[in-house]
PDB file of N, CA and C in Angstrom:
ATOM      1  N   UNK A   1       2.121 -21.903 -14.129  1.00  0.00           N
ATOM      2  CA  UNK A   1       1.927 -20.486 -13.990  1.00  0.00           C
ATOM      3  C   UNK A   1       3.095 -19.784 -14.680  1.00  0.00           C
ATOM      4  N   UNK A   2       2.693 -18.576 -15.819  1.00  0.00           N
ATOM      5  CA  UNK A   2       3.985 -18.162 -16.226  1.00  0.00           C
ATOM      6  C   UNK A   2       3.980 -17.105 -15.712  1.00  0.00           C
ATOM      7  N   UNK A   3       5.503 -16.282 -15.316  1.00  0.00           N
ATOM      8  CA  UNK A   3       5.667 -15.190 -14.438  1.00  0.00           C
ATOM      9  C   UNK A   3       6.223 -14.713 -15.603  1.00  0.00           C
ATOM     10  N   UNK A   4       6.132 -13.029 -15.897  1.00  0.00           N
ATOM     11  CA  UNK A   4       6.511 -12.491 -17.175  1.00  0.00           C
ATOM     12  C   UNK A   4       8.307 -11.553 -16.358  1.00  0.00           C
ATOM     13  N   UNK A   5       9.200 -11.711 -17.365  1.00  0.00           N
ATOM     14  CA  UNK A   5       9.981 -10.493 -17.060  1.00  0.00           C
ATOM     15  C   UNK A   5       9.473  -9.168 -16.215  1.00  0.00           C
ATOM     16  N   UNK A   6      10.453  -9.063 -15.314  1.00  0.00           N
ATOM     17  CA  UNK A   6      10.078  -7.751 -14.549  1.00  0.00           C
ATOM     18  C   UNK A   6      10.805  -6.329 -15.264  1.00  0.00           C
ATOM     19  N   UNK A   7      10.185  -5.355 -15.695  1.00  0.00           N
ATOM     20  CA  UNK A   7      10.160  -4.697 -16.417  1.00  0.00           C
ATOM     21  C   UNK A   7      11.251  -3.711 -15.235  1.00  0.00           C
ATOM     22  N   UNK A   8      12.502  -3.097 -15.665  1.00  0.00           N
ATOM     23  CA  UNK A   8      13.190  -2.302 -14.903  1.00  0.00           C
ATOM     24  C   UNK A   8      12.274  -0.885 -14.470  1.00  0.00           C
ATOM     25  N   UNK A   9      12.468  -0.509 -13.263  1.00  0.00           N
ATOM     26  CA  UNK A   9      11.622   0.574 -12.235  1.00  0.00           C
ATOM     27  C   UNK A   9      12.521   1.946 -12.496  1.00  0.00           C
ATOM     28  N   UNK A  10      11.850   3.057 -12.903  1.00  0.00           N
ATOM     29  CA  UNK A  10      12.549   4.225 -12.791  1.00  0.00           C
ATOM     30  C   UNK A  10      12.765   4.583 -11.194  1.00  0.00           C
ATOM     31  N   UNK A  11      13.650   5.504 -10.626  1.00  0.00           N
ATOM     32  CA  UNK A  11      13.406   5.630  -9.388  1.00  0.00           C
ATOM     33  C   UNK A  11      12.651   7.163  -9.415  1.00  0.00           C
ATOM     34  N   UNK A  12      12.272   7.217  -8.076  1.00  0.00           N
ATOM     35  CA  UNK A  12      11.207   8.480  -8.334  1.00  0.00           C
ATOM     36  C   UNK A  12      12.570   9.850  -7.014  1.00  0.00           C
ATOM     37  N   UNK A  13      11.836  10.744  -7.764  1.00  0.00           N
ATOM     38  CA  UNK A  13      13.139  12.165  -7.843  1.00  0.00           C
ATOM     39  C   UNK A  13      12.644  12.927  -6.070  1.00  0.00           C
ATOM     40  N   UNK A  14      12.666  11.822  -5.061  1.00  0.00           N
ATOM     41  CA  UNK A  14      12.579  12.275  -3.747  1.00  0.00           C
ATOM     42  C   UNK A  14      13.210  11.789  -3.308  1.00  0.00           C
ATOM     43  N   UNK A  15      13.594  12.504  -1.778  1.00  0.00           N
ATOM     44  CA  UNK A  15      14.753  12.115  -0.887  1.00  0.00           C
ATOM     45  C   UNK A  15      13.933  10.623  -0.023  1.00  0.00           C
ATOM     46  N   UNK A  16      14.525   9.181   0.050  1.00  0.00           N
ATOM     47  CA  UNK A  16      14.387   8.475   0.779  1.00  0.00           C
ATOM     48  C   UNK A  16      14.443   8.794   2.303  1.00  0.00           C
ATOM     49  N   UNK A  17      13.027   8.466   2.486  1.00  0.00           N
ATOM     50  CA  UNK A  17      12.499   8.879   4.054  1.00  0.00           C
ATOM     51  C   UNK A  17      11.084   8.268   4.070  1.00  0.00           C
ATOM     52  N   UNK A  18      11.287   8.143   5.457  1.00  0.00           N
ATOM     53  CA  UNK A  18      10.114   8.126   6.053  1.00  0.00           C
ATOM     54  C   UNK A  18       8.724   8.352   5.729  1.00  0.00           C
ATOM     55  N   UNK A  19       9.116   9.594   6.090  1.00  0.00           N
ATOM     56  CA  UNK A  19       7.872  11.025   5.463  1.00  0.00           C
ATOM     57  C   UNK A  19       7.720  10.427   4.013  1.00  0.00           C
ATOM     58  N   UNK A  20       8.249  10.273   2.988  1.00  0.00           N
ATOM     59  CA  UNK A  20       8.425   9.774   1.406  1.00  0.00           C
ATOM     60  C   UNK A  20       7.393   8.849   0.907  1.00  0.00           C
ATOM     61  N   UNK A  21       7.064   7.807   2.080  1.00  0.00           N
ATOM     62  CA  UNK A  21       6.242   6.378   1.865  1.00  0.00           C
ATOM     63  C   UNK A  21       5.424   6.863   0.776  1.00  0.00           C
ATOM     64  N   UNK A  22       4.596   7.643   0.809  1.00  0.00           N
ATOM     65  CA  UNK A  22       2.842   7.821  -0.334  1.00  0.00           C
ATOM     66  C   UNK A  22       3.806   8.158  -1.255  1.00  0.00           C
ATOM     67  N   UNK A  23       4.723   8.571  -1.694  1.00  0.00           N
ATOM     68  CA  UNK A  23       5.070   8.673  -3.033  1.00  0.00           C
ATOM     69  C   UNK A  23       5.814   6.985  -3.290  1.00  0.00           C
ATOM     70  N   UNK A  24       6.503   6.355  -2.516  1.00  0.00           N
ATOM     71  CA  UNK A  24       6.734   5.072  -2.867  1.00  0.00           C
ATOM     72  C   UNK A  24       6.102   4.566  -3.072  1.00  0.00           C
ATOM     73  N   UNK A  25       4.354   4.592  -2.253  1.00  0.00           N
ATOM     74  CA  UNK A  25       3.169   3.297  -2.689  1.00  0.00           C
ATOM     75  C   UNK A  25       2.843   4.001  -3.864  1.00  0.00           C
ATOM     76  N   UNK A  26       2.799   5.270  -4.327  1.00  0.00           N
ATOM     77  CA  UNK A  26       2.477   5.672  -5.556  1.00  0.00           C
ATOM     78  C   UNK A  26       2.895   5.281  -6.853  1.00  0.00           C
ATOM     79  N   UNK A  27       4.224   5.090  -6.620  1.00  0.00           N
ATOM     80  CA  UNK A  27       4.656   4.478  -7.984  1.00  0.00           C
ATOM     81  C   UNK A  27       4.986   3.314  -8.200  1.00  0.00           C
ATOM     82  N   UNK A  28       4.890   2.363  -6.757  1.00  0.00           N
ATOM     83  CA  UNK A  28       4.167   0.597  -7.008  1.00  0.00           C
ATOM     84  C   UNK A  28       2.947   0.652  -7.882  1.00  0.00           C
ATOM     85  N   UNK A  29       1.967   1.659  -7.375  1.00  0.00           N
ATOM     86  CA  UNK A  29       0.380   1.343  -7.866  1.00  0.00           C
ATOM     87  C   UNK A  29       0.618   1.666  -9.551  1.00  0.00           C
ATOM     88  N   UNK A  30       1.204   2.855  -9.964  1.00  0.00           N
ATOM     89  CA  UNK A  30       1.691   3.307 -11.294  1.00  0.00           C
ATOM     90  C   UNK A  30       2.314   2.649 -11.640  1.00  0.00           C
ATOM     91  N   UNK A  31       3.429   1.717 -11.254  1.00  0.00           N
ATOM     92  CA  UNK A  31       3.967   0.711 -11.875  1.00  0.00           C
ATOM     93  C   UNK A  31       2.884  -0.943 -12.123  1.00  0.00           C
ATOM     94  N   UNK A  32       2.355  -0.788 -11.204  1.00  0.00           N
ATOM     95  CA  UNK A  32       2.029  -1.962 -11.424  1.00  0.00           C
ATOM     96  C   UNK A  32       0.040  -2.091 -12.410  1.00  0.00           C
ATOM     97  N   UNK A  33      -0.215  -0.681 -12.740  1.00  0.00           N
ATOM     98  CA  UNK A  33      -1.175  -0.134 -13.279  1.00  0.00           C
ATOM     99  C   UNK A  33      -0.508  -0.365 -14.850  1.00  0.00           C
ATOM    100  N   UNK A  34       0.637   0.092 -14.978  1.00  0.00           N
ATOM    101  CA  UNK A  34       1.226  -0.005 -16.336  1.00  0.00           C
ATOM    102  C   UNK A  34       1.850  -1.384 -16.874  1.00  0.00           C
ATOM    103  N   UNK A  35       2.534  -1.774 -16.311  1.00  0.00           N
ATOM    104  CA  UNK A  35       3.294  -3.305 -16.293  1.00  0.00           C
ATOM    105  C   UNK A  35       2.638  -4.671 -16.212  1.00  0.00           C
ATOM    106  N   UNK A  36       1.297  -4.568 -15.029  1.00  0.00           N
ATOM    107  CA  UNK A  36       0.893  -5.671 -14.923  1.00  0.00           C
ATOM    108  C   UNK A  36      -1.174  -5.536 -14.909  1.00  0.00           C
ATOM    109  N   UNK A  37      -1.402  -4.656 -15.991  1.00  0.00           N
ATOM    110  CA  UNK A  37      -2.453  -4.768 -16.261  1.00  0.00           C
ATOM    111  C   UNK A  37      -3.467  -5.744 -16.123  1.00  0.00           C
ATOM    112  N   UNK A  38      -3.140  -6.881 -16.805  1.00  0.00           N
ATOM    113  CA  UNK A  38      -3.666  -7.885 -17.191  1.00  0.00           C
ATOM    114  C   UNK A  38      -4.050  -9.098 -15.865  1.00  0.00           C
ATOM    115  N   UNK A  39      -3.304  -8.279 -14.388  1.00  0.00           N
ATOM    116  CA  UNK A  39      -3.645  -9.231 -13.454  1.00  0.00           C
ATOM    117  C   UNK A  39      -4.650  -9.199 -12.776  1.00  0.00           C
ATOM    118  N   UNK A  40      -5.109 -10.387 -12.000  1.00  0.00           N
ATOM    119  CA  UNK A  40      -6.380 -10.489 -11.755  1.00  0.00           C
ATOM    120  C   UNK A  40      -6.370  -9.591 -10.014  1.00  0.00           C
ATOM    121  N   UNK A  41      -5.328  -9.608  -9.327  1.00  0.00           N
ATOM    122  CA  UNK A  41      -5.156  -8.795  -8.016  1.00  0.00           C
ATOM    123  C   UNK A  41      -3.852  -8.337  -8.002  1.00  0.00           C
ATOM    124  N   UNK A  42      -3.559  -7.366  -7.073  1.00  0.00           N
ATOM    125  CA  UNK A  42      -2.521  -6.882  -6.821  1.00  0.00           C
ATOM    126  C   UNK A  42      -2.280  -7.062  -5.196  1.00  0.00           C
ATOM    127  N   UNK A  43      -1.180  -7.743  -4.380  1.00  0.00           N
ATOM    128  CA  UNK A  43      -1.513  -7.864  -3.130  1.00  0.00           C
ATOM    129  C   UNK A  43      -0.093  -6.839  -2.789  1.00  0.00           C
ATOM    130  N   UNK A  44       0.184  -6.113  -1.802  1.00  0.00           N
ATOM    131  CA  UNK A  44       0.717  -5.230  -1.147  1.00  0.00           C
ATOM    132  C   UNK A  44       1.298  -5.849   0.311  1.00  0.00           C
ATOM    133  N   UNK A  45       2.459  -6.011   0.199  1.00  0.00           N
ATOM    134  CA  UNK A  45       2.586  -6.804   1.684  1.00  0.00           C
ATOM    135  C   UNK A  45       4.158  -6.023   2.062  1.00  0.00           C
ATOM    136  N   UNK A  46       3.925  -5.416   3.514  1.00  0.00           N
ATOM    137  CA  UNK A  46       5.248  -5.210   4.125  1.00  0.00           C
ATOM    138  C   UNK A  46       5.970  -5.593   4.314  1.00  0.00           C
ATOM    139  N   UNK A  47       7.450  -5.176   3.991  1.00  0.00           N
ATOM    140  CA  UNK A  47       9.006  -6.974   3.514  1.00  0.00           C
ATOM    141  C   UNK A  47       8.967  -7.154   5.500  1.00  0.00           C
ATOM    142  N   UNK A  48       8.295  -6.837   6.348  1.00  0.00           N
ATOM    143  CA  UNK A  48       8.388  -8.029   7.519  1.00  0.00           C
ATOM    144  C   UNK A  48       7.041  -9.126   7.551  1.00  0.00           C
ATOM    145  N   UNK A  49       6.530  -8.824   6.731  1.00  0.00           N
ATOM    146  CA  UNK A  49       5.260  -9.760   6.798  1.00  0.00           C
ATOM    147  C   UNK A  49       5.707 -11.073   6.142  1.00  0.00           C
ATOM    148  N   UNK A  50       5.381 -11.816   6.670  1.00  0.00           N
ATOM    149  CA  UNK A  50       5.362 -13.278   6.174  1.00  0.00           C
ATOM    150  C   UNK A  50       3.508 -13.388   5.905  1.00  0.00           C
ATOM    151  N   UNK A  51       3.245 -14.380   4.406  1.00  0.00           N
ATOM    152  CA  UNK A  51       2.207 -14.557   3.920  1.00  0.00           C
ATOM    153  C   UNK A  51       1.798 -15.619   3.441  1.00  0.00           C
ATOM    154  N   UNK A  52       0.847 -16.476   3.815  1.00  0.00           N
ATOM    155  CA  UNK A  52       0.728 -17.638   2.869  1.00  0.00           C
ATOM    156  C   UNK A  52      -0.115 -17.479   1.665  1.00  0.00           C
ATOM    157  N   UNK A  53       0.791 -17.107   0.462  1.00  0.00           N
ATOM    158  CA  UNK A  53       0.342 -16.569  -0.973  1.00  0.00           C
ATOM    159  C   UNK A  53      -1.279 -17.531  -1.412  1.00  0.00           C
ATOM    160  N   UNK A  54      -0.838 -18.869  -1.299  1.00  0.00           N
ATOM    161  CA  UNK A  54      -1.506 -19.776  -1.921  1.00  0.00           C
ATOM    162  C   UNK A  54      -2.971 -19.755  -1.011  1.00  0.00           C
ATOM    163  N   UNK A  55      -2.716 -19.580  -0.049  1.00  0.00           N
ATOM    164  CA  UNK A  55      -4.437 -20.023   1.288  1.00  0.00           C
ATOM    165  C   UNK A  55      -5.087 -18.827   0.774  1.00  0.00           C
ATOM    166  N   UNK A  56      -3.583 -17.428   0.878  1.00  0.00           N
ATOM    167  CA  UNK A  56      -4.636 -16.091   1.056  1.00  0.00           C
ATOM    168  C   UNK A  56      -5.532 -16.328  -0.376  1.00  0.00           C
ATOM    169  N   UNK A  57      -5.261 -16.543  -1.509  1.00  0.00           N
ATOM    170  CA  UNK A  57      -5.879 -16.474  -2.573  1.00  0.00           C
ATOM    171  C   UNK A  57      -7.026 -17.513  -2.674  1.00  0.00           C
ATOM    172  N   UNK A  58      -6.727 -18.272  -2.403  1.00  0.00           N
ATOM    173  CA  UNK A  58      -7.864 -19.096  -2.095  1.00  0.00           C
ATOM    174  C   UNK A  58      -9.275 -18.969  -1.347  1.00  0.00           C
ATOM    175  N   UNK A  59      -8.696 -18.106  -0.107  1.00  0.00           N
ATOM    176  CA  UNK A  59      -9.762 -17.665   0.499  1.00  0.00           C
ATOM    177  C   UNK A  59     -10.451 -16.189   0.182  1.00  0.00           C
ATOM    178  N   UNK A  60      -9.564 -15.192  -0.203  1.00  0.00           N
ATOM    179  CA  UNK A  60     -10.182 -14.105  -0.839  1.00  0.00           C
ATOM    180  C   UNK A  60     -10.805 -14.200  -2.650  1.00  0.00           C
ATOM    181  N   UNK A  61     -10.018 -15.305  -3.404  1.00  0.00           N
ATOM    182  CA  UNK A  61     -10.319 -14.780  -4.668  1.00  0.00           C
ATOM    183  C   UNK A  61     -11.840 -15.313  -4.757  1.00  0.00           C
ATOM    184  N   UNK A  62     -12.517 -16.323  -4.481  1.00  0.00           N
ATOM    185  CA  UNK A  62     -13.971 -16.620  -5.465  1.00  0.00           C
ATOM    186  C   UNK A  62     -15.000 -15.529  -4.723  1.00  0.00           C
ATOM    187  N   UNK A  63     -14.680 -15.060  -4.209  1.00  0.00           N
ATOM    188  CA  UNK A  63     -15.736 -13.784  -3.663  1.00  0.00           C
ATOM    189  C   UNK A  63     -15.322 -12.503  -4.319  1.00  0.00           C
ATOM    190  N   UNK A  64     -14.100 -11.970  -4.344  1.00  0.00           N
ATOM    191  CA  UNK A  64     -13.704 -10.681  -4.100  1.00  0.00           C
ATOM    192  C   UNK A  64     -13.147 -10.183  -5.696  1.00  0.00           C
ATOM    193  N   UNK A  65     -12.734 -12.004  -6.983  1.00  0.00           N
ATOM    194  CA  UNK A  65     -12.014 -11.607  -8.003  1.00  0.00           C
ATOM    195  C   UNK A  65     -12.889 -10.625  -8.575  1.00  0.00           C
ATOM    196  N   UNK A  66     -12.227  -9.959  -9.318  1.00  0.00           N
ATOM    197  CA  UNK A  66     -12.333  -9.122 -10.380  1.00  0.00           C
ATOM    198  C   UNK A  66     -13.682  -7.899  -9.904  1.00  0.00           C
ATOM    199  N   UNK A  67     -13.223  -7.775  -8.910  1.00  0.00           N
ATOM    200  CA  UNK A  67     -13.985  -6.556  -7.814  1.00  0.00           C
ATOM    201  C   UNK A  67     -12.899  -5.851  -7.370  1.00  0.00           C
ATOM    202  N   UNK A  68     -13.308  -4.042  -7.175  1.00  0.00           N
ATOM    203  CA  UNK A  68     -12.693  -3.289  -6.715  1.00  0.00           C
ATOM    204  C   UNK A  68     -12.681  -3.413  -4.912  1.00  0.00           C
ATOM    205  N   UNK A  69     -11.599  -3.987  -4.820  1.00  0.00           N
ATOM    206  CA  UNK A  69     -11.585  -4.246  -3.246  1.00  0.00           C
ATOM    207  C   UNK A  69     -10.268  -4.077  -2.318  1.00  0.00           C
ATOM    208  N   UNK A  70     -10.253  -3.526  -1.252  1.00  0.00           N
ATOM    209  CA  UNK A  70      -9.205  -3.973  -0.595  1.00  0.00           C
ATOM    210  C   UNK A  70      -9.352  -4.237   0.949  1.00  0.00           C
ATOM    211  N   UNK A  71      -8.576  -5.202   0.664  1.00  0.00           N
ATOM    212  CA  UNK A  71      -8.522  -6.015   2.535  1.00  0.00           C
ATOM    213  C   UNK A  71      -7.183  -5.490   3.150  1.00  0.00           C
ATOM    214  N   UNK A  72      -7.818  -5.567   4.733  1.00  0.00           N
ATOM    215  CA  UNK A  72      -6.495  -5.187   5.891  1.00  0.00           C
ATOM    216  C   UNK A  72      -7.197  -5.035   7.102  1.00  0.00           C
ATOM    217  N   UNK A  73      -6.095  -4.814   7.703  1.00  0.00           N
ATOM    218  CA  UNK A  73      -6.925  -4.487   9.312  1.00  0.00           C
ATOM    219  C   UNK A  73      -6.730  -2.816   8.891  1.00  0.00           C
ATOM    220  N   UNK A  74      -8.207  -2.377   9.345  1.00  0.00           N
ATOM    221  CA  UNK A  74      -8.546  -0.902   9.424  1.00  0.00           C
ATOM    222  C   UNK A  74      -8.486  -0.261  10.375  1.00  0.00           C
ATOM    223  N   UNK A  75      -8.146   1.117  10.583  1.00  0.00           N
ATOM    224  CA  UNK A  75      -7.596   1.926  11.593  1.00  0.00           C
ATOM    225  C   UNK A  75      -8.608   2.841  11.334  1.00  0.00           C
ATOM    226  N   UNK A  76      -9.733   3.100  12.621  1.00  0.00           N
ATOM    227  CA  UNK A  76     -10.450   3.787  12.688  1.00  0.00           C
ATOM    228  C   UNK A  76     -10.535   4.861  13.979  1.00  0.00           C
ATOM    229  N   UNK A  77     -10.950   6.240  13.962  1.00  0.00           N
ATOM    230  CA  UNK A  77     -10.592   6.982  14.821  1.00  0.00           C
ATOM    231  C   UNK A  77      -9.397   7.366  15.568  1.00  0.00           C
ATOM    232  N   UNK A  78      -8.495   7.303  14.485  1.00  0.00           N
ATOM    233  CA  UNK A  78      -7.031   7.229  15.244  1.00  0.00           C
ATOM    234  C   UNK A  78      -6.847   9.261  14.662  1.00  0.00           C
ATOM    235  N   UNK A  79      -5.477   9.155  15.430  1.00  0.00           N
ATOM    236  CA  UNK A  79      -5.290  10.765  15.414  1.00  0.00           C
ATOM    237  C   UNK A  79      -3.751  10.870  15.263  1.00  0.00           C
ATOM    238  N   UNK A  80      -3.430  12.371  14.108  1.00  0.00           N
ATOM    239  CA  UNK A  80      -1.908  12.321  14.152  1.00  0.00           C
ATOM    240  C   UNK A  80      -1.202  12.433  15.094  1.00  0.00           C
ATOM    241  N   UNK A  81       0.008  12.476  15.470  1.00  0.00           N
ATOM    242  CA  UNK A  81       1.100  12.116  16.644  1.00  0.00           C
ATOM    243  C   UNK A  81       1.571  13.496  16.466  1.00  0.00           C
ATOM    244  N   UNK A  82       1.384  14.520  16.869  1.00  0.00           N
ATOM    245  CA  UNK A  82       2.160  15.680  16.961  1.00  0.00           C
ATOM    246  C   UNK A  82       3.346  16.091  17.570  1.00  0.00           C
ATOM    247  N   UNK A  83       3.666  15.015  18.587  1.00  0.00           N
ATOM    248  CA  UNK A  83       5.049  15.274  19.083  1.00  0.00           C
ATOM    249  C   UNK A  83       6.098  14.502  18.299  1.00  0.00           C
ATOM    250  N   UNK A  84       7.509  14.986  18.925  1.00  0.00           N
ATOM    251  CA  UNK A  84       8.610  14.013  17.861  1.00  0.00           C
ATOM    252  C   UNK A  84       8.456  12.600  18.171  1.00  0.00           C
ATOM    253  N   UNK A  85       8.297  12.342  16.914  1.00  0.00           N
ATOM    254  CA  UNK A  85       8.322  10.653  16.538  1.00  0.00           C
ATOM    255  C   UNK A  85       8.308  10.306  14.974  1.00  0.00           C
ATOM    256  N   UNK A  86       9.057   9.375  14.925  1.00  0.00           N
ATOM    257  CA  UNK A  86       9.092   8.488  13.080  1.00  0.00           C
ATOM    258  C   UNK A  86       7.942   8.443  12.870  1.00  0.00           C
ATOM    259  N   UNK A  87       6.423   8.937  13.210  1.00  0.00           N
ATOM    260  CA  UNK A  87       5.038   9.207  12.842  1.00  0.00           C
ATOM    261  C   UNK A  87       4.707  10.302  13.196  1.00  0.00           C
ATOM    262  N   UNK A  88       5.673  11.049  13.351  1.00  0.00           N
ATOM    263  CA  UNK A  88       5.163  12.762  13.390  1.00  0.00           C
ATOM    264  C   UNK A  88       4.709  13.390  12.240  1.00  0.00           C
ATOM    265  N   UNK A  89       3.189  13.870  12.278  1.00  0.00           N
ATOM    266  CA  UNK A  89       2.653  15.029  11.306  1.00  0.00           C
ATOM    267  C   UNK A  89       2.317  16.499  11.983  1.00  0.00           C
ATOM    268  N   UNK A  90       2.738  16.955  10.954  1.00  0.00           N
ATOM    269  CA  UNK A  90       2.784  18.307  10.951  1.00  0.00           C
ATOM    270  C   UNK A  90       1.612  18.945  11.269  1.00  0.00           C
ATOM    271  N   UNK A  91       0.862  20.010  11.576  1.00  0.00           N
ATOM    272  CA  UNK A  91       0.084  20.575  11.417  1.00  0.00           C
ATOM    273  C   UNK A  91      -0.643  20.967  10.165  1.00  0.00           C
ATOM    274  N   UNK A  92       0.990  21.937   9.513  1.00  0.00           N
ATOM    275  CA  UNK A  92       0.955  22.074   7.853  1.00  0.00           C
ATOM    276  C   UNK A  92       0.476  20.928   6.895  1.00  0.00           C
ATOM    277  N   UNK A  93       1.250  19.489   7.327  1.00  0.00           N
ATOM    278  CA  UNK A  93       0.803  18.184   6.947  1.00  0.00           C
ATOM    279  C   UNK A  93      -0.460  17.656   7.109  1.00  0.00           C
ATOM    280  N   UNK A  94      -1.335  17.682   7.849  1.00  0.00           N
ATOM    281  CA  UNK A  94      -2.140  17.148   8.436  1.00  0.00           C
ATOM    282  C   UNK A  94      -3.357  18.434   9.321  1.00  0.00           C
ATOM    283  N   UNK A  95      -3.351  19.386   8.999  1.00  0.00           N
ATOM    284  CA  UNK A  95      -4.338  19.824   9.971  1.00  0.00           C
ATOM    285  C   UNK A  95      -5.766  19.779  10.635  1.00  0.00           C
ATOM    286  N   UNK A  96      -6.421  18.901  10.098  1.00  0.00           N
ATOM    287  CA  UNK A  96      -7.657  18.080  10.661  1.00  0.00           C
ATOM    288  C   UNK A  96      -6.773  17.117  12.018  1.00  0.00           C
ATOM    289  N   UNK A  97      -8.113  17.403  12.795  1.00  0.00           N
ATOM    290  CA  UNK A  97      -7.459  16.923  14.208  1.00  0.00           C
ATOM    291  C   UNK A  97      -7.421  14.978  14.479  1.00  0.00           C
ATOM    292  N   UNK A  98      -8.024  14.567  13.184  1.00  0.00           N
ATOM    293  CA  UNK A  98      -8.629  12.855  12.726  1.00  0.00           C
ATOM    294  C   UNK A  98      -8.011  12.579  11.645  1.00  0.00           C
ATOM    295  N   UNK A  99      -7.790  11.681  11.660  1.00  0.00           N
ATOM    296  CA  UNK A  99      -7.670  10.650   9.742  1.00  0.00           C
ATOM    297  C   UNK A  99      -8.924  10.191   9.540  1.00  0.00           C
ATOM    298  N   UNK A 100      -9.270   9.802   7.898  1.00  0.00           N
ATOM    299  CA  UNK A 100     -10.393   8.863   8.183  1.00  0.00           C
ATOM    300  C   UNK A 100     -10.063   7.529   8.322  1.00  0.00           C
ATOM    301  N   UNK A 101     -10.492   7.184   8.493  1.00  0.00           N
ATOM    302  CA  UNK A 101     -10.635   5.253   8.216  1.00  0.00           C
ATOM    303  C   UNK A 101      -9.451   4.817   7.059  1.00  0.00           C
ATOM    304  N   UNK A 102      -8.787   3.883   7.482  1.00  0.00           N
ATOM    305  CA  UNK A 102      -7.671   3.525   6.221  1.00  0.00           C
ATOM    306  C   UNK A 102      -7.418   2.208   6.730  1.00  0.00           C
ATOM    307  N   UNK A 103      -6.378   1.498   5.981  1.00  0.00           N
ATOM    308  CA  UNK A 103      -6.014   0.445   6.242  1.00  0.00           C
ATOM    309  C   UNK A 103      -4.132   0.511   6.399  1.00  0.00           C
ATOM    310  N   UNK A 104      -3.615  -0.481   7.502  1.00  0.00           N
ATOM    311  CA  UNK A 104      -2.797  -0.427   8.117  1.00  0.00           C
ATOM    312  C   UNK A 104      -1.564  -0.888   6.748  1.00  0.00           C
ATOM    313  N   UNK A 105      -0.859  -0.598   7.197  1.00  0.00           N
ATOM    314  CA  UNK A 105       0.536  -0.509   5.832  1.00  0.00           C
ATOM    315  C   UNK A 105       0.340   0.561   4.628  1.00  0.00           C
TER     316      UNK A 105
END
């Protein structure tokens, strides 16, 4: 398997936080839209997750390759946290009283 040079990451012009995350997964997906075109998946894993690279691929790729797909555990009917907490949304942020359906990380 050849692994190519990792191409140096601009950093993106926001204050590190919390609140910040969607612009961080934003410019993984933009980075990795530009840099690593040519791959057959892109997997997304939180640095506490431990993963077994080799099974997971095995068991997702002959069904799922080269299909627009994504796997996770899904969070359905959940609602923003309006009081103080490291998952507090705003009103301004968020004013629908639901999220839709998403996947966790």
């Amino acid at each position: 398997m050849h692994f190519p040079s990792i191409p140096l990451c601009r950093q993106g012009n926001f204050l590190e936080d919390y609140h910040n995350l969607t612009y961080k997964h934003a410019m993984g997906l933009r980075w990795a839209a530009q840099f690593c075109a040519h791959a057959q998946m892109l997997i997304k894993i939180d640095d506490d997750i431990v993963a077994n690279l080799p099974r997971l691929i095995m068991e997702i790729a002959p069904p799922l390759l080269n299909k627009e797909n994504m796997l996770g555990a899904v969070y359905a009917g959940t609602k923003p946290i309006r009081e103080a907490s490291k998952w507090q949304v705003s009103l301004q942020d968020w004013p629908s009283p639901g999220y839709p359906n998403y996947l966790s990380g």
